[in-house]
Structure formats: C-alpha cells, structure tokens
Protein backbone atom coordinates (compact mmCIF):
# COMPACT_ATOMS: atom_id res chain seq x y z
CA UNK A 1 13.78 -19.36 -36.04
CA UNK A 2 10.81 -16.80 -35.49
CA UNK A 3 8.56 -19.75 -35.06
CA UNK A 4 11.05 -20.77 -32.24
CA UNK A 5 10.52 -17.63 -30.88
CA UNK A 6 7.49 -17.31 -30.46
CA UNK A 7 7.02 -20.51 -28.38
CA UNK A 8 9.52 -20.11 -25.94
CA UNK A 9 8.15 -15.99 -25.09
CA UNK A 10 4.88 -17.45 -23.65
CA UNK A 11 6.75 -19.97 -21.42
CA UNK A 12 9.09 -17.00 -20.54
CA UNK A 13 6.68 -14.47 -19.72
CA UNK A 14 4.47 -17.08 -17.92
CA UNK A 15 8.00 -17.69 -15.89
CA UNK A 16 8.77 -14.34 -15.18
CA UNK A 17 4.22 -13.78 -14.24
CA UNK A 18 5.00 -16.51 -11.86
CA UNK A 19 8.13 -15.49 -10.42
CA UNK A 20 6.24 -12.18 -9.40
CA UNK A 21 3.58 -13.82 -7.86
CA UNK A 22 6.12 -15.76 -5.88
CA UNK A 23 7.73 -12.66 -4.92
CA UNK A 24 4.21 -10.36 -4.15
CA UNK A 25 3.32 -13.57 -1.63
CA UNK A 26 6.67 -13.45 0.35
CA UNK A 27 6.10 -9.99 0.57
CA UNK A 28 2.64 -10.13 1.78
CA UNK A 29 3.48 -13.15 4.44
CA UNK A 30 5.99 -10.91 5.78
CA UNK A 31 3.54 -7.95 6.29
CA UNK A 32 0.80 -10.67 7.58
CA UNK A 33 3.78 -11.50 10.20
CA UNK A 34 4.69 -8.18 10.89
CA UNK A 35 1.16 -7.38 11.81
CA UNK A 36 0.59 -10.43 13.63
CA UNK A 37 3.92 -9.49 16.16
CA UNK A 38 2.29 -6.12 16.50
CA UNK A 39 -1.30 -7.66 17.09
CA UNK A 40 0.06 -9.84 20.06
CA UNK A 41 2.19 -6.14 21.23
CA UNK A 42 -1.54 -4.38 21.83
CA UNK A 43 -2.92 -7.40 22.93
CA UNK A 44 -0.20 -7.06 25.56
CA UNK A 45 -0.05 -3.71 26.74
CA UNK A 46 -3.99 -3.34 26.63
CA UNK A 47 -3.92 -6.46 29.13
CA UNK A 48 -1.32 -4.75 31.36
CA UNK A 49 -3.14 -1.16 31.15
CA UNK A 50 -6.32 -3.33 32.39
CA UNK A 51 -3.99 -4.20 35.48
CA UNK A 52 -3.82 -8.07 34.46
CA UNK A 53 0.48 -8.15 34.01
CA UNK A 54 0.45 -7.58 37.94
C-alpha cells in the first residue's frame, strides 16, 4: 500500500505543478490583453492630442 503511494504522489503533484502553470498563463494572457487595450487607448489619445482625430 505505501509502495502504491508513493507512485501515484509524483503523478499528483506533477498534476497539481501543471494545473498552476495553466492557471499563472491565463492570468498572464489576461494582463498581456489588458495592456494591449490600454496600449491602443494612448495610441489613441496621443494621435488626437497631435490633432489627427479631426
């Protein structure tokens, strides 16, 4: 039984490794979005401040 043990807690805590990787990359492709939408914002106002939105 320990034996049994002791071969499934690798495959669980390379599982539960992997689901936090999974989880740290949604989180950082939501921050690369995030920035991205406030990239194009500047990008926009600094065109209109140059006079090019009228």
């Amino acid at each position: 039984m320990i034996r049994e043990q002791q071969q499934t807690d690798p495959v669980m805590t390379i599982g539960q490794e992997l689901s936090s990787l999974k989880t740290s990359n949604i989180q950082k492709d939501a921050l690369i979005q995030t920035m991205g939408e406030q990239l194009a914002m500047v990008k926009l106002e600094l065109i209109q401040l140059k006079g090019g939105g009228n």
